[in-house]
N, C-alpha and C. Protein backbone atom coordinates (compact mmCIF):
# COMPACT_ATOMS: atom_id res chain seq x y z
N UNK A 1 0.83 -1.20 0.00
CA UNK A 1 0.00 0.00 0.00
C UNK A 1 0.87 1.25 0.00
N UNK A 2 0.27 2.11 -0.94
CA UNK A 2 1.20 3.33 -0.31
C UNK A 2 0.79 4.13 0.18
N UNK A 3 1.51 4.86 1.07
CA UNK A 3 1.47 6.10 1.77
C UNK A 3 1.35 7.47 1.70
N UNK A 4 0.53 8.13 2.07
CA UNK A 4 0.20 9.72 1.58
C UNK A 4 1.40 10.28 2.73
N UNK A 5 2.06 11.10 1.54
CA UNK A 5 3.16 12.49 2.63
C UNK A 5 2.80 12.87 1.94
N UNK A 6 3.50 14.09 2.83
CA UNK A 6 3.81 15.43 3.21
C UNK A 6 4.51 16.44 1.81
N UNK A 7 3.69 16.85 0.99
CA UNK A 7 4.60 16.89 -0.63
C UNK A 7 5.18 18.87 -0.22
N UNK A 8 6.18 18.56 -1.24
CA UNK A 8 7.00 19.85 -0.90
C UNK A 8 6.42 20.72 -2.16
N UNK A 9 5.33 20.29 -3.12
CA UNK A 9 4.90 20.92 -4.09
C UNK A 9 3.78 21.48 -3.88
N UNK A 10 2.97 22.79 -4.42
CA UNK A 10 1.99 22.98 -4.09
C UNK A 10 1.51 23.62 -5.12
N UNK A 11 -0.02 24.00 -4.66
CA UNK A 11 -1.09 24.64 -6.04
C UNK A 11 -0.20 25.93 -6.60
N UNK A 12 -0.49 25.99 -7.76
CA UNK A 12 0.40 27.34 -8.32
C UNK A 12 1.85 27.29 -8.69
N UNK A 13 2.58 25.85 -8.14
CA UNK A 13 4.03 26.32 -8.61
C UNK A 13 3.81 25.74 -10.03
N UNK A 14 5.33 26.46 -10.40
CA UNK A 14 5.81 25.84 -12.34
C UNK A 14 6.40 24.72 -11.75
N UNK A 15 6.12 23.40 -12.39
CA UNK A 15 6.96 22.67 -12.40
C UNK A 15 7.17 21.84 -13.76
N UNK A 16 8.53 20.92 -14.20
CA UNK A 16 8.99 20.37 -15.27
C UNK A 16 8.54 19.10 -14.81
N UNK A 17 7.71 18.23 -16.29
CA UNK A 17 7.66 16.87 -16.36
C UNK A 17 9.13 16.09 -16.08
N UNK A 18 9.13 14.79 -15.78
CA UNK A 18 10.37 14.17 -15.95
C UNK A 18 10.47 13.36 -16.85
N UNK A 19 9.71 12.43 -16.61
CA UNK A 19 9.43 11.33 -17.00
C UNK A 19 7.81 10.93 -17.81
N UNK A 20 7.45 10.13 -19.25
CA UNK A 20 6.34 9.78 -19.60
C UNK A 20 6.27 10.71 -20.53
N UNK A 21 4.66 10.69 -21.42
CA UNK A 21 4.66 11.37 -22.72
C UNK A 21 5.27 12.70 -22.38
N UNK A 22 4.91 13.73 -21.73
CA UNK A 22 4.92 14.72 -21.63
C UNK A 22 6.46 15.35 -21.22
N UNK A 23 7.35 14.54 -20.88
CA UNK A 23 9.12 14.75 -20.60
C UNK A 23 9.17 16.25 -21.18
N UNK A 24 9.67 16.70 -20.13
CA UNK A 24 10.70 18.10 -20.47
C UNK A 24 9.33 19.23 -20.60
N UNK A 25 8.03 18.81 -20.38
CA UNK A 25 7.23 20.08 -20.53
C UNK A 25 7.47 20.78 -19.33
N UNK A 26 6.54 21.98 -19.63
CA UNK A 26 6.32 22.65 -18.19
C UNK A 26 5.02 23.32 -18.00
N UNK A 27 4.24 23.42 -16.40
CA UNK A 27 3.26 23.48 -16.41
C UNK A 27 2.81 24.00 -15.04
N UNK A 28 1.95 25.03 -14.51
CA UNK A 28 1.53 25.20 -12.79
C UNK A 28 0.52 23.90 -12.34
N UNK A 29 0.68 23.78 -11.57
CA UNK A 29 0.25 22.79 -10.77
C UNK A 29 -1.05 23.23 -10.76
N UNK A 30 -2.26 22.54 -11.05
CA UNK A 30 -3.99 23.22 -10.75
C UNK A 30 -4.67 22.41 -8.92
N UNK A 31 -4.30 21.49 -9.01
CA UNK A 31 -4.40 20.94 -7.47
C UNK A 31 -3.18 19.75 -7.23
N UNK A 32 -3.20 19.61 -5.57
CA UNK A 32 -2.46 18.19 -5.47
C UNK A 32 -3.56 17.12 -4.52
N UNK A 33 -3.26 15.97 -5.05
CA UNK A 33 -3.93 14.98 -4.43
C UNK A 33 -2.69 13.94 -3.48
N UNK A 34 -3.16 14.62 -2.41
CA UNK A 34 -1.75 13.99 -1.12
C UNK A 34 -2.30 12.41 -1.14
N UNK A 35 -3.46 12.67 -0.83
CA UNK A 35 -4.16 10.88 -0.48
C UNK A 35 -2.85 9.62 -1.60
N UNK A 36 -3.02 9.86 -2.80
CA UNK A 36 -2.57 9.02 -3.63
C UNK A 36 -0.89 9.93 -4.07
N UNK A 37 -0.53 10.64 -3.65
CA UNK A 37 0.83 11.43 -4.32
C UNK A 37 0.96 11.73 -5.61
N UNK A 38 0.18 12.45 -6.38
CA UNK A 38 0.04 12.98 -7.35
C UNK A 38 -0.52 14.36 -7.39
N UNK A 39 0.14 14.60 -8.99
CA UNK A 39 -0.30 16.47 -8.82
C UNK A 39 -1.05 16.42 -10.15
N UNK A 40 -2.41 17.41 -10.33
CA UNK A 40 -2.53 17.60 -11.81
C UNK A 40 -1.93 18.85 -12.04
N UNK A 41 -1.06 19.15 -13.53
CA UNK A 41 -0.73 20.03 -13.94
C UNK A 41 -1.49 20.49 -15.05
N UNK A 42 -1.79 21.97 -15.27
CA UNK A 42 -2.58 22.46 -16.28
C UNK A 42 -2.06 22.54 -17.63
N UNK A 43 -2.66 21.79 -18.68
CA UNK A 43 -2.26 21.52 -19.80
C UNK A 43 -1.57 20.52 -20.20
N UNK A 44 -1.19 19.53 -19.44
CA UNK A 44 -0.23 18.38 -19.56
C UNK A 44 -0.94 16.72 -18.94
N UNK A 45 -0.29 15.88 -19.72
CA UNK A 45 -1.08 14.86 -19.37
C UNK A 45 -2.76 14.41 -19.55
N UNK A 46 -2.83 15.26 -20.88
CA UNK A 46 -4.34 15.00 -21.38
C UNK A 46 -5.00 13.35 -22.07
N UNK A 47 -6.06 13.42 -21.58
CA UNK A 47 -6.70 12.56 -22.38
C UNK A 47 -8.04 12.95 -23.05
N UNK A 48 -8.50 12.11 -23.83
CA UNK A 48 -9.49 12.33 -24.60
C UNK A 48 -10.67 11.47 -24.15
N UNK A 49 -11.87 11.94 -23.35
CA UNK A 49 -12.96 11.21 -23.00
C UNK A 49 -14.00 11.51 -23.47
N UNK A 50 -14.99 10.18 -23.72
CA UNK A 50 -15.89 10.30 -24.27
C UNK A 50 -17.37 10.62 -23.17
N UNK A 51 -17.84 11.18 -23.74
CA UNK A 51 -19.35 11.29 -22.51
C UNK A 51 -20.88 10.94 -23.28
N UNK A 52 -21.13 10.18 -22.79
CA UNK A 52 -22.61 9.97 -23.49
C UNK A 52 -23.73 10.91 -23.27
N UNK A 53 -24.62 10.72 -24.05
CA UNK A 53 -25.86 12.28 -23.81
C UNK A 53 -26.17 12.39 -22.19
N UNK A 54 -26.06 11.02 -21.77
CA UNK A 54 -27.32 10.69 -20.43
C UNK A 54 -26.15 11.17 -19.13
N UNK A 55 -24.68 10.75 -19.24
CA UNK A 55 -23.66 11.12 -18.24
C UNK A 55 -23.96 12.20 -18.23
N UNK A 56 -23.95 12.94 -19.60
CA UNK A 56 -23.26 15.02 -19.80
C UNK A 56 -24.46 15.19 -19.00
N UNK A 57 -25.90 14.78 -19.29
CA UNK A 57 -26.84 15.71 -18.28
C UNK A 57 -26.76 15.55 -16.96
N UNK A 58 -26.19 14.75 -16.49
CA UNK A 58 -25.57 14.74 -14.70
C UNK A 58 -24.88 15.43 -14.25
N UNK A 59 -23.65 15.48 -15.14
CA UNK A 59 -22.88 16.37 -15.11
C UNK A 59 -22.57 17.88 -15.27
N UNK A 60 -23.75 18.11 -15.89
CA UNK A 60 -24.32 19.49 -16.72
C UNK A 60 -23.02 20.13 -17.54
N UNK A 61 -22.95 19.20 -18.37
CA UNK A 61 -21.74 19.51 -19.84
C UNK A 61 -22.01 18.92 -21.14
N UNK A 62 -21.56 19.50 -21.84
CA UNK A 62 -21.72 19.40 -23.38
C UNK A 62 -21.65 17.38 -23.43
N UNK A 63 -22.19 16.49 -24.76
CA UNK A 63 -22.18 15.55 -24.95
C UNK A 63 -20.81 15.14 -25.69
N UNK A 64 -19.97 14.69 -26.07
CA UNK A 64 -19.00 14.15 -27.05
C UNK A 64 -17.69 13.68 -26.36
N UNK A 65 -16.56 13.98 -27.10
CA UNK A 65 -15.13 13.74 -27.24
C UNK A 65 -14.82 15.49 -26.43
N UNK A 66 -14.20 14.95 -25.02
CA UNK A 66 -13.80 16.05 -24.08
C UNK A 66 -12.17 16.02 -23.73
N UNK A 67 -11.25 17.00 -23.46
CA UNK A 67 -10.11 16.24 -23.51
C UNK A 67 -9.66 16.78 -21.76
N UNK A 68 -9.33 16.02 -21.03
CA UNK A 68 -9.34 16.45 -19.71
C UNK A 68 -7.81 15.69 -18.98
N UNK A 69 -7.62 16.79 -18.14
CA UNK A 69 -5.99 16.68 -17.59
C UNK A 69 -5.90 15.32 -16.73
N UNK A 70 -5.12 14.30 -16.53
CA UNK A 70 -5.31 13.37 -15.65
C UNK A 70 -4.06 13.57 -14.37
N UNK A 71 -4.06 13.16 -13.11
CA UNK A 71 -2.82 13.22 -12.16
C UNK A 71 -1.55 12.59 -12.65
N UNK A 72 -0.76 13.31 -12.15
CA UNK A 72 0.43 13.10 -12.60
C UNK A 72 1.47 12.57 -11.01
N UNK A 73 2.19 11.25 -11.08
CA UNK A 73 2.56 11.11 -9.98
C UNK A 73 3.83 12.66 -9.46
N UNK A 74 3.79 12.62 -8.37
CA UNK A 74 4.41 14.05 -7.75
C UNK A 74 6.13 13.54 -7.94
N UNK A 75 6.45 12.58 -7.34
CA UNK A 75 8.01 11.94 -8.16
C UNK A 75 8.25 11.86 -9.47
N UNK A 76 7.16 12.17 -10.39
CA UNK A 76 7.83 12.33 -12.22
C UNK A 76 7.63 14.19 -12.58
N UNK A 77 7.51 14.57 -11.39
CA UNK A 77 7.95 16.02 -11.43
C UNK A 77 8.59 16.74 -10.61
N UNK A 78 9.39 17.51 -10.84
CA UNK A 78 10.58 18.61 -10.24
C UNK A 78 9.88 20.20 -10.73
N UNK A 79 10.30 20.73 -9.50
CA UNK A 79 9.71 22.23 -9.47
C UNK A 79 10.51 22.55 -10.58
N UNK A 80 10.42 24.04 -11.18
CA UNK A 80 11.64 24.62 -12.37
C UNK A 80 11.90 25.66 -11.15
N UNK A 81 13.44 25.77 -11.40
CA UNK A 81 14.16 26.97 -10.28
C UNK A 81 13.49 28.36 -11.08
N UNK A 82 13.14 29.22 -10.40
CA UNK A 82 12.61 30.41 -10.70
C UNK A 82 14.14 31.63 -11.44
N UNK A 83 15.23 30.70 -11.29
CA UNK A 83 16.08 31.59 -11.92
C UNK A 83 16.37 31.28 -13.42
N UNK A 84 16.58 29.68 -13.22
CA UNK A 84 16.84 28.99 -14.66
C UNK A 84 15.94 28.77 -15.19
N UNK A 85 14.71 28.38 -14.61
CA UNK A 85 13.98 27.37 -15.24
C UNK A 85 13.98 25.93 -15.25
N UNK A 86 15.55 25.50 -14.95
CA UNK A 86 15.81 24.06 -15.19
C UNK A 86 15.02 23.65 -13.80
N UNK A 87 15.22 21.96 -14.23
CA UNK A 87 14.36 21.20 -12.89
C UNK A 87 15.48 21.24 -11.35
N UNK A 88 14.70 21.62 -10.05
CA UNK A 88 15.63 21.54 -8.91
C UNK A 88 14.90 20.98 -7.80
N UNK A 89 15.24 20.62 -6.73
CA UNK A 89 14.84 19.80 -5.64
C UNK A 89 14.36 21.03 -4.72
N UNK A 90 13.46 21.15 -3.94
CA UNK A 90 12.87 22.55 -2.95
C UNK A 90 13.28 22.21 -1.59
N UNK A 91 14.27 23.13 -1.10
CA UNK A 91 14.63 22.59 0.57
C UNK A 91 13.88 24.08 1.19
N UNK A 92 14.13 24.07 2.83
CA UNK A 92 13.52 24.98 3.08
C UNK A 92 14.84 25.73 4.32
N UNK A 93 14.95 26.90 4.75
CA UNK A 93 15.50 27.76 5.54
C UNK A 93 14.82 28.58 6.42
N UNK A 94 15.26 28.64 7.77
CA UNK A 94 14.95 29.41 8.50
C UNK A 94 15.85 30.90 8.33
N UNK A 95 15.00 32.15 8.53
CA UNK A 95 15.78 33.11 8.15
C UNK A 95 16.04 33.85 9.09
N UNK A 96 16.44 34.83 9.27
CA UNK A 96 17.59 35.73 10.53
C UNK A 96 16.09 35.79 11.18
N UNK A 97 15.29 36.24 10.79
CA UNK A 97 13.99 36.87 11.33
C UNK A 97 12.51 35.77 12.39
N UNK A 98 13.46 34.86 11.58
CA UNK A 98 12.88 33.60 12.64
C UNK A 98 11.32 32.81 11.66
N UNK A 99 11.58 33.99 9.88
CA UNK A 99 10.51 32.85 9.12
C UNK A 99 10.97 31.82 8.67
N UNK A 100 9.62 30.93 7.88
CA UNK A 100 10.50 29.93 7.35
C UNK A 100 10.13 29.95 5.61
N UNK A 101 11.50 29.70 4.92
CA UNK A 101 10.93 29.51 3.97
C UNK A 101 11.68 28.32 3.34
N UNK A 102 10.47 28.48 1.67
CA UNK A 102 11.05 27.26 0.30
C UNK A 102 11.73 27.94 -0.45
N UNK A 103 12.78 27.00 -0.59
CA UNK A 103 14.07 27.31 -1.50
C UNK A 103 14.24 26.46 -2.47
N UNK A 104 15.00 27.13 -4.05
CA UNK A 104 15.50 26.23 -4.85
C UNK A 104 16.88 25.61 -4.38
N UNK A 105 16.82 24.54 -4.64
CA UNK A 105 17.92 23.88 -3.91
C UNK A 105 19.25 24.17 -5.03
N UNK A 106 19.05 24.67 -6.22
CA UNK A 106 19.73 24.43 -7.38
C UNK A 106 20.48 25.98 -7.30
N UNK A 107 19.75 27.17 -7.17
CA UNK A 107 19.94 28.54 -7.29
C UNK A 107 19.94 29.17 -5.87
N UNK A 108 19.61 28.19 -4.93
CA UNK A 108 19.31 28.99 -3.64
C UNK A 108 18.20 29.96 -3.30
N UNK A 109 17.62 30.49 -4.64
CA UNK A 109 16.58 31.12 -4.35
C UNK A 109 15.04 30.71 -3.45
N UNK A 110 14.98 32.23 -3.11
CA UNK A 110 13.64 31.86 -2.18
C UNK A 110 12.36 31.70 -3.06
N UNK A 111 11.77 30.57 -3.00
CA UNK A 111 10.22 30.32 -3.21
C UNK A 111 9.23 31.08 -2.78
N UNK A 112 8.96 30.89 -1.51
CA UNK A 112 8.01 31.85 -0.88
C UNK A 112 8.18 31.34 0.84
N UNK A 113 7.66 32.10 1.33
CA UNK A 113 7.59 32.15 2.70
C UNK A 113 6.41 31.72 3.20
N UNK A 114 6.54 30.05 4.16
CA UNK A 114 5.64 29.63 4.61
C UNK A 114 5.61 29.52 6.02
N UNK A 115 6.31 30.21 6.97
CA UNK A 115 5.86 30.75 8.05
C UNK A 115 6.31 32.00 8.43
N UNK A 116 5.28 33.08 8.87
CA UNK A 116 5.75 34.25 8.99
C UNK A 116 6.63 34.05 10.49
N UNK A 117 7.57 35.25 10.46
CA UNK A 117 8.29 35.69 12.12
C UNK A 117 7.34 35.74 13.00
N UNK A 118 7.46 34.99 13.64
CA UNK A 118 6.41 35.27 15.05
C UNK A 118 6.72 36.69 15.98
N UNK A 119 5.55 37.72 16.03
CA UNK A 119 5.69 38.91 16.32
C UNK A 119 6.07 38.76 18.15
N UNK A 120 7.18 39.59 18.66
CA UNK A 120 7.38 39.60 20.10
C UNK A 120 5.76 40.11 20.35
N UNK A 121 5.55 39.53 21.53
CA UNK A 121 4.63 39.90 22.66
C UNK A 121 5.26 41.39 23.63
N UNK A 122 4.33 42.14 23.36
CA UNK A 122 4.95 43.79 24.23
C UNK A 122 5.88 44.46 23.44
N UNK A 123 6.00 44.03 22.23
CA UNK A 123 6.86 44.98 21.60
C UNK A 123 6.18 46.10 20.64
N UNK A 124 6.75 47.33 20.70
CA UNK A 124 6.09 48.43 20.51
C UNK A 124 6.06 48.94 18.74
């Protein structure tokens, strides 16, 4: 069975395919599904489904040939470093100020900041 972690990727980043049809694309992440460890990315990893008249009215969508993004496992993708572009691994740093943030592991650059400095108590 496998196990749902803790993914270091999230809604909104760019990240590069690795591996499978889509190798070497690039794409933002539209959600992640932790349960199973996969991400869908927007525009990548399409298929072509068919919907019959009687599904589409359940669904309230058009009848035919629909082409829709499928999950992508989260290990056949790498974030792109925000400097290069190329694919890099995301570590994280605590900073002088006591936040924390995500880093490209490749450029060092900062990702974004996912915990703010905790404000002193009584300070003016």
């Amino acid at each position: 069975m496998q196990h749902a972690y803790k993914s270091k990727l999230k809604t909104g980043d760019e990240v590069v395919v690795m591996t499978g049809k889509d190798k070497g694309k690039k794409g933002k992440i539209t959600s992640v599904v932790t349960k199973t460890n996969r991400v869908i990315v927007a525009g990548l990893n399409t298929v072509k489904k068919h919907i019959s008249q009687q599904a589409a009215m359940q669904m309230q969508v058009e009848a035919g040939v629909i082409t829709k993004e499928m999950p992508i496992a989260i290990s056949n993708v790498m974030l792109a470093d925000p400097k290069s572009g190329k694919p890099t691994r995301v570590g994280y740093r605590t900073e002088k100020d006591g936040s924390k943030v995500r880093i490209a592991k490749k450029s060092g650059e900062v990702i974004d900041t996912i915990k703010k400095a905790a404000s002193k108590k009584g300070a003016k």
